[in-house]
N, C-alpha and C. Protein backbone atom coordinates (compact mmCIF):
# COMPACT_ATOMS: atom_id res chain seq x y z
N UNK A 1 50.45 -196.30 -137.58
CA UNK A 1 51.56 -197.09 -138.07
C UNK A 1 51.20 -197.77 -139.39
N UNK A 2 49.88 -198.31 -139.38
CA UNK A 2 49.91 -198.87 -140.68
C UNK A 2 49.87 -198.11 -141.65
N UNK A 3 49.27 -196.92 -141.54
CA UNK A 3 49.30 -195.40 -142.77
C UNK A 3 50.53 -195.26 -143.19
N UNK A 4 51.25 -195.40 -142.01
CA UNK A 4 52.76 -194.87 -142.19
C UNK A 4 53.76 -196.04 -143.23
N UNK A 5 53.23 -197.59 -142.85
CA UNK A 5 53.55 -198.69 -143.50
C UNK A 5 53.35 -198.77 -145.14
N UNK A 6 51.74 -198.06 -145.51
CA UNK A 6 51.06 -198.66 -146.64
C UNK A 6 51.98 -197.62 -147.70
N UNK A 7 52.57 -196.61 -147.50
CA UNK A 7 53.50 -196.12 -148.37
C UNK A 7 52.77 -195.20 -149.46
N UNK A 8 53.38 -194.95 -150.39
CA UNK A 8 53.21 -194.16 -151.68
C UNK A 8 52.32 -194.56 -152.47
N UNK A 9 51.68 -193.93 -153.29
CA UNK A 9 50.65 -194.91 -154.52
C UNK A 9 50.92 -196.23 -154.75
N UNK A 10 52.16 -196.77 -155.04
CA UNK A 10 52.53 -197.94 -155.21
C UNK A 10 52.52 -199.11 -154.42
N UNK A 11 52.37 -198.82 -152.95
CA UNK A 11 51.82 -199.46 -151.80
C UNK A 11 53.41 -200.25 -151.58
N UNK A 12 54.54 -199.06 -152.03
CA UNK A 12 55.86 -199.77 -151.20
C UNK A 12 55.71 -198.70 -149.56
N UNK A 13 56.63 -199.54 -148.80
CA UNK A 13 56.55 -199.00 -147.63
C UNK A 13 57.41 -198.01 -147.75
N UNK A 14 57.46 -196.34 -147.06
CA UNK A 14 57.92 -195.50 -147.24
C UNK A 14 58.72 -195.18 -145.84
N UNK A 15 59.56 -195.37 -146.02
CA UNK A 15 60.68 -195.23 -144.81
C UNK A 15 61.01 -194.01 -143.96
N UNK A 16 60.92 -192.69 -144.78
CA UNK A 16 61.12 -191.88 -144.43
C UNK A 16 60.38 -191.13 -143.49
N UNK A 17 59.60 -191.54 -142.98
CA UNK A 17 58.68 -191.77 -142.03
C UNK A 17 59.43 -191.44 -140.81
N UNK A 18 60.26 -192.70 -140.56
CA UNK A 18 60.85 -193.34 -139.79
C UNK A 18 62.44 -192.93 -139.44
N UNK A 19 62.74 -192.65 -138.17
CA UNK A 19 64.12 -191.98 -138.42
C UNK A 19 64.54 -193.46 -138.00
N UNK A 20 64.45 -194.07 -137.04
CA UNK A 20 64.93 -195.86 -136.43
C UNK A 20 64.00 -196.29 -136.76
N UNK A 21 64.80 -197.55 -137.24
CA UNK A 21 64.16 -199.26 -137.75
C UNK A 21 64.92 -199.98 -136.63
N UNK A 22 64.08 -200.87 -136.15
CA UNK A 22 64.95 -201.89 -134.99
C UNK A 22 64.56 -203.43 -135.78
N UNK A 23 65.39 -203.82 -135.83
CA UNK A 23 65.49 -205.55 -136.56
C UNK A 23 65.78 -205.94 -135.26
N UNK A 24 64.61 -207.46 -134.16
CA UNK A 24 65.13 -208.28 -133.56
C UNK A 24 65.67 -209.31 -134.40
N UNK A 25 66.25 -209.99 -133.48
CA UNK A 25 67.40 -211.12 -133.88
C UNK A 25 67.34 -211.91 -132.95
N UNK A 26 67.05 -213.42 -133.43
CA UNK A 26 67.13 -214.52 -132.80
C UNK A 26 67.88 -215.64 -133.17
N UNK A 27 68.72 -215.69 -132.73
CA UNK A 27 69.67 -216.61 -133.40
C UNK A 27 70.63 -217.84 -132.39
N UNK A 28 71.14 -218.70 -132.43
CA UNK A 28 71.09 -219.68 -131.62
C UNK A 28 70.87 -219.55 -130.15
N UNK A 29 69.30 -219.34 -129.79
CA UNK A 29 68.75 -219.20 -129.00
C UNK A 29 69.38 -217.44 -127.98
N UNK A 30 69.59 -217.38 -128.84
CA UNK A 30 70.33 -215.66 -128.02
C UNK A 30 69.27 -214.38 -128.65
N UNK A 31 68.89 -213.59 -128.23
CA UNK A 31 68.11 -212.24 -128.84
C UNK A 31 68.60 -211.29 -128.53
N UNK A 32 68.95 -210.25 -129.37
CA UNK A 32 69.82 -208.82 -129.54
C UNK A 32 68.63 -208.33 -130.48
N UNK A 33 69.12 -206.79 -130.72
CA UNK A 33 68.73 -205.51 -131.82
C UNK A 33 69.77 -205.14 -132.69
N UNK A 34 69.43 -205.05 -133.96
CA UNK A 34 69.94 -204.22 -134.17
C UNK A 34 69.03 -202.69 -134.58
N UNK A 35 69.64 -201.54 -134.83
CA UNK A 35 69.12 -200.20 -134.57
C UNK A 35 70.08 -199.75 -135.68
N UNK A 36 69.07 -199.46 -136.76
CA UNK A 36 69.36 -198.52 -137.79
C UNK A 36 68.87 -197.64 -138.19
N UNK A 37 69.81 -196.27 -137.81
CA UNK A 37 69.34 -194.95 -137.32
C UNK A 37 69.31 -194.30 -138.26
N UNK A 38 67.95 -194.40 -139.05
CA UNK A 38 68.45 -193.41 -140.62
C UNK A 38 68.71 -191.91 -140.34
N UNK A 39 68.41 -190.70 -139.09
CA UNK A 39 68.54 -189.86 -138.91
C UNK A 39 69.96 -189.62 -139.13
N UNK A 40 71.08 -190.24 -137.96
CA UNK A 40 72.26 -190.02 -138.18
C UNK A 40 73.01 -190.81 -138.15
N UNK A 41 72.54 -192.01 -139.70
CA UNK A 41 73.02 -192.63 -140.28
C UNK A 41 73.95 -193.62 -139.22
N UNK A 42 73.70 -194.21 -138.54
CA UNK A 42 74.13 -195.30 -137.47
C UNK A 42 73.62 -196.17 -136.75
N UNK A 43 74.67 -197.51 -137.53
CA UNK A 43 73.38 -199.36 -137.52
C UNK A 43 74.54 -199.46 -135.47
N UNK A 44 73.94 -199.76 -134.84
CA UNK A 44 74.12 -200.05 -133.45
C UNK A 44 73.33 -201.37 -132.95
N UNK A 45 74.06 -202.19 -132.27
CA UNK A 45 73.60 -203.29 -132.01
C UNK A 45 73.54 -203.18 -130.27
N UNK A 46 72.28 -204.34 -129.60
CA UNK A 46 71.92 -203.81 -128.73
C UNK A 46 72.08 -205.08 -128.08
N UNK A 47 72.75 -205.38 -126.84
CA UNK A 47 72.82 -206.93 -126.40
C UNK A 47 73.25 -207.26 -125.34
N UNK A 48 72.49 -207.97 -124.56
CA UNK A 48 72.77 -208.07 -123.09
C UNK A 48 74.69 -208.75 -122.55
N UNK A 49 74.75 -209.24 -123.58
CA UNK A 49 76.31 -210.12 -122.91
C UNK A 49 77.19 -209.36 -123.65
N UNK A 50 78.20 -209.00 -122.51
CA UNK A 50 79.34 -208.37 -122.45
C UNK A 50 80.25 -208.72 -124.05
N UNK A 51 80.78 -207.86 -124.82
CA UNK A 51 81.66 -208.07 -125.46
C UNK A 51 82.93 -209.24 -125.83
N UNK A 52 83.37 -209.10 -124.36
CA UNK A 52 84.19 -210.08 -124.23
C UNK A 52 83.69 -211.69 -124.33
N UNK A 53 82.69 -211.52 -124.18
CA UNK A 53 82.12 -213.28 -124.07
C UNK A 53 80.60 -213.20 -125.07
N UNK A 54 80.41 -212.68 -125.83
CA UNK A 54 79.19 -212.61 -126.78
C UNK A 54 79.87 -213.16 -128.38
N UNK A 55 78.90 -214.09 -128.98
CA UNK A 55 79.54 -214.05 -130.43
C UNK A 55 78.80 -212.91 -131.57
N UNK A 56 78.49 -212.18 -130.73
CA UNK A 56 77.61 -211.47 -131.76
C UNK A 56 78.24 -210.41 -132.58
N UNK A 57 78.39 -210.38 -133.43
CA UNK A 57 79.58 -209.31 -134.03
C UNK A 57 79.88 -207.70 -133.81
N UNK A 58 79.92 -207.27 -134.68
CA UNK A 58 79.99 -207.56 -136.01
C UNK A 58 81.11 -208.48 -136.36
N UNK A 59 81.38 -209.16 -137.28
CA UNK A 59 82.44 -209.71 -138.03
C UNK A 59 82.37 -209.98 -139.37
N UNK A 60 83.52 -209.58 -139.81
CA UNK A 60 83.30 -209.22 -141.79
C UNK A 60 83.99 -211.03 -141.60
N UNK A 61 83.75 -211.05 -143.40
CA UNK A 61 84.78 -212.11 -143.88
C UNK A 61 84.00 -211.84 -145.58
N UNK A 62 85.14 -212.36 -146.17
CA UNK A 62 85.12 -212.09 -147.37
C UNK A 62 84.46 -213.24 -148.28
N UNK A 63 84.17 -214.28 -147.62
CA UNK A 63 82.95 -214.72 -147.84
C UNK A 63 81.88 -214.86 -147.24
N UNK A 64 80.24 -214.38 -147.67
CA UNK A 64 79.35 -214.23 -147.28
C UNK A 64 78.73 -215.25 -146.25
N UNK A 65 78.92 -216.25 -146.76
CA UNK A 65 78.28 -216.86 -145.66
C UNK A 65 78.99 -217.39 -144.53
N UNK A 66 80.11 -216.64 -144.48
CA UNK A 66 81.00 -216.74 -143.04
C UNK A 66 80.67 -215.58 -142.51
N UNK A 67 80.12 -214.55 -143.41
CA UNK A 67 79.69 -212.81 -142.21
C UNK A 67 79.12 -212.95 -141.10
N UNK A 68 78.85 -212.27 -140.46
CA UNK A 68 78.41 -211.83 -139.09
C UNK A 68 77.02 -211.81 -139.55
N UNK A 69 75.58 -212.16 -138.57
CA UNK A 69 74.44 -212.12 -139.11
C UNK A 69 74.07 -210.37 -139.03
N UNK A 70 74.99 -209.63 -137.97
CA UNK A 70 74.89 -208.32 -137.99
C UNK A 70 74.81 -207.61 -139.25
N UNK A 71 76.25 -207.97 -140.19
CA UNK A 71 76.52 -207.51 -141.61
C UNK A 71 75.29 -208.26 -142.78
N UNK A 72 75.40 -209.45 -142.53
CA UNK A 72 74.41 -209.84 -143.15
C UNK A 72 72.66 -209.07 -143.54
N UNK A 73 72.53 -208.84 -142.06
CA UNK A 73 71.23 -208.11 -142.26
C UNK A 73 71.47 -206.51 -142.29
N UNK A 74 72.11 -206.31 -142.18
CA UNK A 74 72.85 -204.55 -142.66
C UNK A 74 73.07 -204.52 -144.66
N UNK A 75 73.38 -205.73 -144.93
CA UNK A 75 73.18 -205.74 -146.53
C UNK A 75 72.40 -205.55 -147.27
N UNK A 76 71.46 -206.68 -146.47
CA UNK A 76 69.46 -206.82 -147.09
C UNK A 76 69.02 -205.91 -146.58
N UNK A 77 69.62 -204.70 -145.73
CA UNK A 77 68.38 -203.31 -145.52
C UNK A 77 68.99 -202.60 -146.14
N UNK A 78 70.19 -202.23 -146.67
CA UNK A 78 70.78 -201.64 -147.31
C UNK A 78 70.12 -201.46 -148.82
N UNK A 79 70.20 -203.05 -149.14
CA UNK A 79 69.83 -203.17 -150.77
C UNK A 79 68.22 -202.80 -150.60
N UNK A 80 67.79 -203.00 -149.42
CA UNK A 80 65.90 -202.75 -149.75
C UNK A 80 65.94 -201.12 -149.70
N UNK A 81 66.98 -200.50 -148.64
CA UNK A 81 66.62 -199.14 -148.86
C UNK A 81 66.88 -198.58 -150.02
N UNK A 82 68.06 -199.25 -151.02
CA UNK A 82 68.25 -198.73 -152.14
C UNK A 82 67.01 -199.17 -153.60
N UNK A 83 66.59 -200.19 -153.31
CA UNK A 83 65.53 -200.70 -154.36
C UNK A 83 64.54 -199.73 -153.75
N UNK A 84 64.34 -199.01 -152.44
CA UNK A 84 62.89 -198.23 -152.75
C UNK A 84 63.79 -196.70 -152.56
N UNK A 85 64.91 -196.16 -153.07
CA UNK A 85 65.05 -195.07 -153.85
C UNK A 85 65.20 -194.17 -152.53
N UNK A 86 65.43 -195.03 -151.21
CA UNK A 86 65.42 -193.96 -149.68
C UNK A 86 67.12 -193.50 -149.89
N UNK A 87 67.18 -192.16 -150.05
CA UNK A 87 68.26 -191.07 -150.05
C UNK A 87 69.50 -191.68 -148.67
N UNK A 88 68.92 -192.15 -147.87
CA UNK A 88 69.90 -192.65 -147.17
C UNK A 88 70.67 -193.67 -147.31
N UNK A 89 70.16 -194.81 -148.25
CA UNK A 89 71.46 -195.91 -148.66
C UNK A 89 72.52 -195.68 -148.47
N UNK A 90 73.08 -194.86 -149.18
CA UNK A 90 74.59 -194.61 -149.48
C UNK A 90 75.42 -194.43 -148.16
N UNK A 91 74.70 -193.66 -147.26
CA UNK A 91 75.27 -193.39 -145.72
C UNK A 91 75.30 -194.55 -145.23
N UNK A 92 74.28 -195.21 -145.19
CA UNK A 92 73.73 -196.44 -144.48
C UNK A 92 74.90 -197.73 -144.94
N UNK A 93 75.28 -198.10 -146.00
CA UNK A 93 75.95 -198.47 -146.95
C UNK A 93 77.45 -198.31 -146.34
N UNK A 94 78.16 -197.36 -145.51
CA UNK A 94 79.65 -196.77 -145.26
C UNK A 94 79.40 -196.78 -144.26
N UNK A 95 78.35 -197.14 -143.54
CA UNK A 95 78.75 -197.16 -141.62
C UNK A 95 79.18 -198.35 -141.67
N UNK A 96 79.77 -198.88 -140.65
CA UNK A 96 80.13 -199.87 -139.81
C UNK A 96 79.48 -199.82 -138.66
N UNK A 97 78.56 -201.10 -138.22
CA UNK A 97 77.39 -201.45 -137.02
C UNK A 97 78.47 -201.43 -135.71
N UNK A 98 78.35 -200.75 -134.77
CA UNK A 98 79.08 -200.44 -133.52
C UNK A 98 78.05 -201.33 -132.19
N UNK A 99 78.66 -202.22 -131.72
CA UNK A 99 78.63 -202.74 -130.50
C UNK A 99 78.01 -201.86 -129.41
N UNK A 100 76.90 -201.50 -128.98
CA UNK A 100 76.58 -200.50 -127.82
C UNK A 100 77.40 -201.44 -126.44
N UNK A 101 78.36 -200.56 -125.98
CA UNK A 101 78.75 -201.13 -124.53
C UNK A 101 77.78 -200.10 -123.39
N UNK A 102 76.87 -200.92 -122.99
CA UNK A 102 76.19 -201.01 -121.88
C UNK A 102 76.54 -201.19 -120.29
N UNK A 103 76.22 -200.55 -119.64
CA UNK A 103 76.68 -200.85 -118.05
C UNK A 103 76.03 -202.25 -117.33
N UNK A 104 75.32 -202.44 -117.78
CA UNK A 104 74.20 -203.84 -117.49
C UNK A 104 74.39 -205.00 -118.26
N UNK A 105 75.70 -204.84 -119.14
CA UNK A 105 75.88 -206.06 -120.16
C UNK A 105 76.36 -207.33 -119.10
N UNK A 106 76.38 -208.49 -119.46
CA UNK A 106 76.76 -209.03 -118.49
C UNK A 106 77.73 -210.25 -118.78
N UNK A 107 78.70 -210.68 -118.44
CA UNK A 107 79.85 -211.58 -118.59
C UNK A 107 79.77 -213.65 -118.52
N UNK A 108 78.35 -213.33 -117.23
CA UNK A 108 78.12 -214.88 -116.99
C UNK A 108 76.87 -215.53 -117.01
N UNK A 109 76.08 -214.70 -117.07
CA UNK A 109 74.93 -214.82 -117.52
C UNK A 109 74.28 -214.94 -118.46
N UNK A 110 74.23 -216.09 -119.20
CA UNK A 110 73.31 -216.65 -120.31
C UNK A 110 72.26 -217.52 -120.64
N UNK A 111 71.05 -216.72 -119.88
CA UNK A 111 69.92 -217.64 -119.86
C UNK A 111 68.72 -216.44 -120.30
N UNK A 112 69.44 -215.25 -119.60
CA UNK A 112 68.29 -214.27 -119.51
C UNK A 112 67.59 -213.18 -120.55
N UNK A 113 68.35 -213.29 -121.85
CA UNK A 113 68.51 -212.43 -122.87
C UNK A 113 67.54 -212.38 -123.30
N UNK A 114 66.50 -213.06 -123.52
CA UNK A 114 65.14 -212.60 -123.79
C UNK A 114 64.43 -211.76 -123.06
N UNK A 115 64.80 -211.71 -121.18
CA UNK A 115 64.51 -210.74 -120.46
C UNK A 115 64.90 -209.04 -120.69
N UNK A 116 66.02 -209.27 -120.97
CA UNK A 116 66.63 -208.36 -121.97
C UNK A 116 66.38 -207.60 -122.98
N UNK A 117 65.87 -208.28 -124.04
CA UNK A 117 65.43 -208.16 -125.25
C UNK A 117 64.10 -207.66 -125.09
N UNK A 118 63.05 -208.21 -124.24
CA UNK A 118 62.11 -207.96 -124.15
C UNK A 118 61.71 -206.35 -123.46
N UNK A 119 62.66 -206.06 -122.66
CA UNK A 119 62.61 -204.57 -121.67
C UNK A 119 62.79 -203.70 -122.69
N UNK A 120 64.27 -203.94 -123.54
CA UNK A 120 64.33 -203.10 -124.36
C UNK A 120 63.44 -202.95 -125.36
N UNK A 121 63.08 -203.43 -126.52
CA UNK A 121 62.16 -203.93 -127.13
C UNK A 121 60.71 -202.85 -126.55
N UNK A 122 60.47 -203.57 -125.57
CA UNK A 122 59.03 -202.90 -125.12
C UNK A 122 59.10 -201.65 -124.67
N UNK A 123 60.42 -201.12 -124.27
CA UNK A 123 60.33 -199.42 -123.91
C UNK A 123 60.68 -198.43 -124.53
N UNK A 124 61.03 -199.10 -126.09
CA UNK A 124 61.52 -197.95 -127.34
C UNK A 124 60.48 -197.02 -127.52
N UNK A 125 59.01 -197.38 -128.41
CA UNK A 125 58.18 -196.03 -128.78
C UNK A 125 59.17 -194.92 -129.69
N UNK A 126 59.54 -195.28 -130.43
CA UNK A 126 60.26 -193.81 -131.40
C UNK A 126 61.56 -193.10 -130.45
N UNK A 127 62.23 -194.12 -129.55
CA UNK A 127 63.60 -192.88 -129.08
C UNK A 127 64.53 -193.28 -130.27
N UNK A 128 65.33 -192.73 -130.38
CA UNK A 128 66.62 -192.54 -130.79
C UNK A 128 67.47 -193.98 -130.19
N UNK A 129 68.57 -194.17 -130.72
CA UNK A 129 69.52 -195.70 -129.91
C UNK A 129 69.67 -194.71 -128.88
N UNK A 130 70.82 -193.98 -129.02
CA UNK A 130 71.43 -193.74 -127.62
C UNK A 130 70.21 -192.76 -127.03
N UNK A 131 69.17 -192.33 -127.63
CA UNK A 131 67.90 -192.08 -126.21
C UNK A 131 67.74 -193.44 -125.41
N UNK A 132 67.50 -194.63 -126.08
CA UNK A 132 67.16 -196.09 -125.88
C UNK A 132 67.86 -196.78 -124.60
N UNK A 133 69.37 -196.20 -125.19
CA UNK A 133 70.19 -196.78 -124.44
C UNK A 133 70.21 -196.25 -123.30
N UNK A 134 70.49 -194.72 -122.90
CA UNK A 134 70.10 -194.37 -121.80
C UNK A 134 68.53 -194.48 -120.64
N UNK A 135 67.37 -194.51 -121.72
CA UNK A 135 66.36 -195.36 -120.73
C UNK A 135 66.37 -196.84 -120.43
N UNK A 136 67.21 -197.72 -120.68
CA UNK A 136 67.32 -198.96 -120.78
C UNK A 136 68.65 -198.95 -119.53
N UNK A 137 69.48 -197.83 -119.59
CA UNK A 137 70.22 -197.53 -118.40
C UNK A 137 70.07 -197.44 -117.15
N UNK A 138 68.98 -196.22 -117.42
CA UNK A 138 68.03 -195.50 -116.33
C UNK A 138 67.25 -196.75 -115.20
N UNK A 139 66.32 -197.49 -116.47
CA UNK A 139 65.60 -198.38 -116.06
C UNK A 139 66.27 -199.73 -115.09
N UNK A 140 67.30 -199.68 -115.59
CA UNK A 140 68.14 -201.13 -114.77
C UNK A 140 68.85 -200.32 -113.72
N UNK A 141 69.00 -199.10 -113.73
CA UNK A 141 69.29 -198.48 -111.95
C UNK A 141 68.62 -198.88 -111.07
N UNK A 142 66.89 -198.52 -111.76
CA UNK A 142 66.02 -198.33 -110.86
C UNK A 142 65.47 -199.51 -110.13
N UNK A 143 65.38 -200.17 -110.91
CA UNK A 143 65.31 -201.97 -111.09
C UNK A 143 66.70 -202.89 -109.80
N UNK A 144 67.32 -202.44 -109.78
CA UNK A 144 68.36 -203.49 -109.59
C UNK A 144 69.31 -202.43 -108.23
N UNK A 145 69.25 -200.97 -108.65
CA UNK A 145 70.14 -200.19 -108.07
C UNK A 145 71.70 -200.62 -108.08
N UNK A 146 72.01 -201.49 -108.79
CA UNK A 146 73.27 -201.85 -109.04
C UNK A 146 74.15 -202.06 -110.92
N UNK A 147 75.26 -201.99 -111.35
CA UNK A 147 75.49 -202.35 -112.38
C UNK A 147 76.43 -203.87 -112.41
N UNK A 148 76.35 -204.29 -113.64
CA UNK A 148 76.83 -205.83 -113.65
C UNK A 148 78.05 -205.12 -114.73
């Protein structure tokens, strides 16, 4: 990993390496992913509380510092992939970050998201999101034998 980190002569980090980048996120005491899939070009966010009751976005607004921290940090990887010349910007740049709805997301439960964060987190190793998502599926069958 660090070979893979130290990059080109210039000692920028070389991305292409890498088909997923996962950015954690900690933010008023809540932890999510996001998952930006330079293979096929798709930022996916990863998060234990249900849609309906999560503030986690995405959400645009046309001023910046009302954005979503989703969009926010989809900007600054955007502009870094474009300052180091990675061919994927432009794709990366025209997605819109999609909400993963999960079978294990959960509606009333907000204490545990670091438990969360942490399973997922620790059982990636190079899958794909939706490889991710389905062992993160798999795993809370096996775990729980039930869905929330």
């Amino acid at each position: 990993m660090k070979e893979l980190l130290k990059g080109s002569e210039d000692n920028k980090p070389d991305l292409k390496a890498f088909r997923v980048v996962l950015i954690p996120i900690a933010e008023n005491s809540h932890y999510y992913l996001i998952c930006f899939d330079l293979k096929n070009s798709a930022i996916e966010v990863i998060d234990n509380i249900h849609e309906t009751k999560s503030f986690v976005g995405p959400q645009d607004n046309d001023d910046y510092d009302k954005k979503d921290t989703v969009l926010k940090v989809k900007h600054m990887f955007v502009a870094y992939l474009k300052a180091m010349r990675n061919a994927n910007w432009k794709q990366m740049k025209s997605v819109e970050p999609q909400k993963l709805k999960l079978n294990w997301q959960t509606k009333k439960n907000s204490i545990d998201c670091g438990v969360f964060f942490y399973e997922t987190y620790g059982g990636i190793q190079g899958k794909r999101c939706q490889e991710l998502v389905m062992w993160i599926q798999n795993r809370k069958k096996q775990e729980t034998g039930r869905t929330n």
